[in-house]
C-alpha atoms as a PDB file:
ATOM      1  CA  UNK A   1       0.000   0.000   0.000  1.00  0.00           C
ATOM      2  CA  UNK A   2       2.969   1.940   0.684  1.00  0.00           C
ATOM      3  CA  UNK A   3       4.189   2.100  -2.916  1.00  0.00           C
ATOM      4  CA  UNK A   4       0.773   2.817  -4.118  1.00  0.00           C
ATOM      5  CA  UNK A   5       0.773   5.670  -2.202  1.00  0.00           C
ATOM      6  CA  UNK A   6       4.016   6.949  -3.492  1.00  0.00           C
ATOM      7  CA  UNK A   7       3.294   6.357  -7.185  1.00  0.00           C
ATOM      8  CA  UNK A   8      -0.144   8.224  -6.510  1.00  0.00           C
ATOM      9  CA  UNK A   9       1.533  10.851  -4.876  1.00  0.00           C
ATOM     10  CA  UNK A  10       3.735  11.195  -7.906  1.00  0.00           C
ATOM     11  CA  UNK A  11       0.929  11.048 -10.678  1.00  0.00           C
ATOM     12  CA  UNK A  12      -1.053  13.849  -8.519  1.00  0.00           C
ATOM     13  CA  UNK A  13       1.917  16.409  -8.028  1.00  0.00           C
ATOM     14  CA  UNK A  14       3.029  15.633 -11.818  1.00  0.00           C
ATOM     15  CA  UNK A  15      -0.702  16.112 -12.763  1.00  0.00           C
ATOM     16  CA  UNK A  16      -1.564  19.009 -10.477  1.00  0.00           C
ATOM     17  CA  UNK A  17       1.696  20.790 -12.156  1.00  0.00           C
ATOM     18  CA  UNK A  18       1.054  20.396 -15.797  1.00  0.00           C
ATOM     19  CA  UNK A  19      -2.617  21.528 -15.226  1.00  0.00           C
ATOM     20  CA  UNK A  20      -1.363  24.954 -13.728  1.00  0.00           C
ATOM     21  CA  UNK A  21       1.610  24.855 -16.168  1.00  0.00           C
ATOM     22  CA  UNK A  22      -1.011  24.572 -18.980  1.00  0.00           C
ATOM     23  CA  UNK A  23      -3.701  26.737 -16.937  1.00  0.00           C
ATOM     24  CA  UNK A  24      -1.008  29.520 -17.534  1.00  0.00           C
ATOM     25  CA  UNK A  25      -0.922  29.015 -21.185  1.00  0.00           C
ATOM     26  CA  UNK A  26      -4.273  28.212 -21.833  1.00  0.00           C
ATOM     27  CA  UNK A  27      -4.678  32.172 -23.652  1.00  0.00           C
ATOM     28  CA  UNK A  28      -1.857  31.924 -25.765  1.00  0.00           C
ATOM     29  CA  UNK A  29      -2.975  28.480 -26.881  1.00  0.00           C
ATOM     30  CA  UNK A  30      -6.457  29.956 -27.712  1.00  0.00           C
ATOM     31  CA  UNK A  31      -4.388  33.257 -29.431  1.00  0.00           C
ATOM     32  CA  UNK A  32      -2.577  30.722 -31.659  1.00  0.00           C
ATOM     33  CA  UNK A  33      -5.756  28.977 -32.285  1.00  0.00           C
ATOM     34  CA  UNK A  34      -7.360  31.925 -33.899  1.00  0.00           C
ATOM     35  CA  UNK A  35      -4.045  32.931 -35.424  1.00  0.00           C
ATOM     36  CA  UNK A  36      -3.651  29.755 -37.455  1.00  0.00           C
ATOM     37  CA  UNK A  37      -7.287  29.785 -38.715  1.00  0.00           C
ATOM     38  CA  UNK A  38      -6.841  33.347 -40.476  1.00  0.00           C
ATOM     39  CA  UNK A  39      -5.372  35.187 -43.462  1.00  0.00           C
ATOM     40  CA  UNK A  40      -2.768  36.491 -41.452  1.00  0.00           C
ATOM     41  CA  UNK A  41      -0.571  33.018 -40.794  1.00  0.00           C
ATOM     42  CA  UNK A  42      -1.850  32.203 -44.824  1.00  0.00           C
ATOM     43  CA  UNK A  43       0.058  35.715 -45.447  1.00  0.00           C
ATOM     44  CA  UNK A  44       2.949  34.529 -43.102  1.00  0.00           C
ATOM     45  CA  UNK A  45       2.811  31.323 -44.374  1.00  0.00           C
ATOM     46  CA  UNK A  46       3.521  32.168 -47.886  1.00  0.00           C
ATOM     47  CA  UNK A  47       6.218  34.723 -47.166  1.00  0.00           C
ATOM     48  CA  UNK A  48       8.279  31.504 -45.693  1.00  0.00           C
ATOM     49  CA  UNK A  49       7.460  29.889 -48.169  1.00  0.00           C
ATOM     50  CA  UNK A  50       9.174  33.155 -51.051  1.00  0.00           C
ATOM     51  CA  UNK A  51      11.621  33.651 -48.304  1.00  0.00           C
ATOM     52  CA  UNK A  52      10.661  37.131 -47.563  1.00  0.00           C
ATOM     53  CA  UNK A  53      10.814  36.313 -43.532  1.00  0.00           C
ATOM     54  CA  UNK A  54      14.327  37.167 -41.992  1.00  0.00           C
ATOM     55  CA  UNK A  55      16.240  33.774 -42.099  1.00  0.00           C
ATOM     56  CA  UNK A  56      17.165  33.932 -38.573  1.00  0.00           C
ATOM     57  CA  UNK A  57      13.472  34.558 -37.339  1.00  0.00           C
ATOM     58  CA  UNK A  58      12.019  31.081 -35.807  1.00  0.00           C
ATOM     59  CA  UNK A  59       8.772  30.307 -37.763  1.00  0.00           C
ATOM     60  CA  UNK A  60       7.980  26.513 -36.486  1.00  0.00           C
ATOM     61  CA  UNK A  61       4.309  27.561 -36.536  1.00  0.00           C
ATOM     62  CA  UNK A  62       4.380  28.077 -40.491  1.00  0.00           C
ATOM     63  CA  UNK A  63       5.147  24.139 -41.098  1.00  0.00           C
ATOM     64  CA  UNK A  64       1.375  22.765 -42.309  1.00  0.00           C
ATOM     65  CA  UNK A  65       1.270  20.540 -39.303  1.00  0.00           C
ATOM     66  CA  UNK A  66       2.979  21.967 -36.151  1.00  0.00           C
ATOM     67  CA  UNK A  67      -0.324  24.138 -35.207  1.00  0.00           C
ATOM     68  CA  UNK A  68      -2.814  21.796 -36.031  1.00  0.00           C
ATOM     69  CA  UNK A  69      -0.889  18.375 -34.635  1.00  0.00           C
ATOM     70  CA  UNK A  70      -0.707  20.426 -31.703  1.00  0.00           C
ATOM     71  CA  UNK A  71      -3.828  21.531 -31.292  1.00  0.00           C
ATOM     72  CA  UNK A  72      -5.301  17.859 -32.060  1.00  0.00           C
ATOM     73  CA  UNK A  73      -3.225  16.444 -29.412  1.00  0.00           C
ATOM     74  CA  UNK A  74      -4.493  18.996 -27.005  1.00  0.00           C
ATOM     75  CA  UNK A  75      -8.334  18.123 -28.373  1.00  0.00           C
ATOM     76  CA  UNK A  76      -7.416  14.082 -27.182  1.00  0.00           C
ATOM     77  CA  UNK A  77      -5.745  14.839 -24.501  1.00  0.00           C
ATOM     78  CA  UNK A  78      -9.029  16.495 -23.053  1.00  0.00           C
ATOM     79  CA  UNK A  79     -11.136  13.432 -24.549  1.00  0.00           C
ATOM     80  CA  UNK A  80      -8.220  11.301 -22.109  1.00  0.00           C
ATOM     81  CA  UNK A  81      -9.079  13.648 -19.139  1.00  0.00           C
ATOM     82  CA  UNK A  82     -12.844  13.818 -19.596  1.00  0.00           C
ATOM     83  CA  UNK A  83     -12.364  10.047 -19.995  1.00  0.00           C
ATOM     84  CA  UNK A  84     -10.403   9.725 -16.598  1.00  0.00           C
ATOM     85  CA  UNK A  85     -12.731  11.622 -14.713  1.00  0.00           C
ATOM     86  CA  UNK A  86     -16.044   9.294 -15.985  1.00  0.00           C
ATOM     87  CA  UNK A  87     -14.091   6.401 -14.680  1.00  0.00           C
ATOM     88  CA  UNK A  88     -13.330   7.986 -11.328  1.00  0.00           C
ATOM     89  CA  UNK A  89     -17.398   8.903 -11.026  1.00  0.00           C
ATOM     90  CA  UNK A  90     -18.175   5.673 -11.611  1.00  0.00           C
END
């Protein structure tokens, strides 16, 4: 029982920290949401793309999939948690 309370304690700090850790980015994520779903990262986008961006300025948001793998992992990640929490109810 001992070690089950040790690995829970472990799976509840590591939890409780990434929930504030993402709690604190939770605004960004939702700026870089709207950001990757309008003209203005299509206009970024293509100036990558024609080079016209300095070639020292870090652009990983302008490769097709970093935003949206990102944002899909988030979306199953909540399905996980939603998931988690069912099974705790019950």
């Amino acid at each position: 029982m001992e070690d089950i309370a040790d690995q829970a304690r472990q799976a509840v700090d590591a939890l409780t920290a990434a929930a504030e850790q993402y709690r604190a980015i939770q605004k960004g994520l939702a700026e870089l949401e709207s950001y990757y779903s309008s003209p203005a990262w299509k206009e970024d986008f293509q100036a990558s793309e024609e080079g016209r961006l300095p070639a020292d300025l870090k652009c990983g948001v302008l490769a097709e999939d970093t935003v949206y793998d990102l944002l899909s992992e988030r979306d199953e990640l909540m399905r996980e948690l939603e998931q988690l929490t069912a099974e705790e109810n019950g």
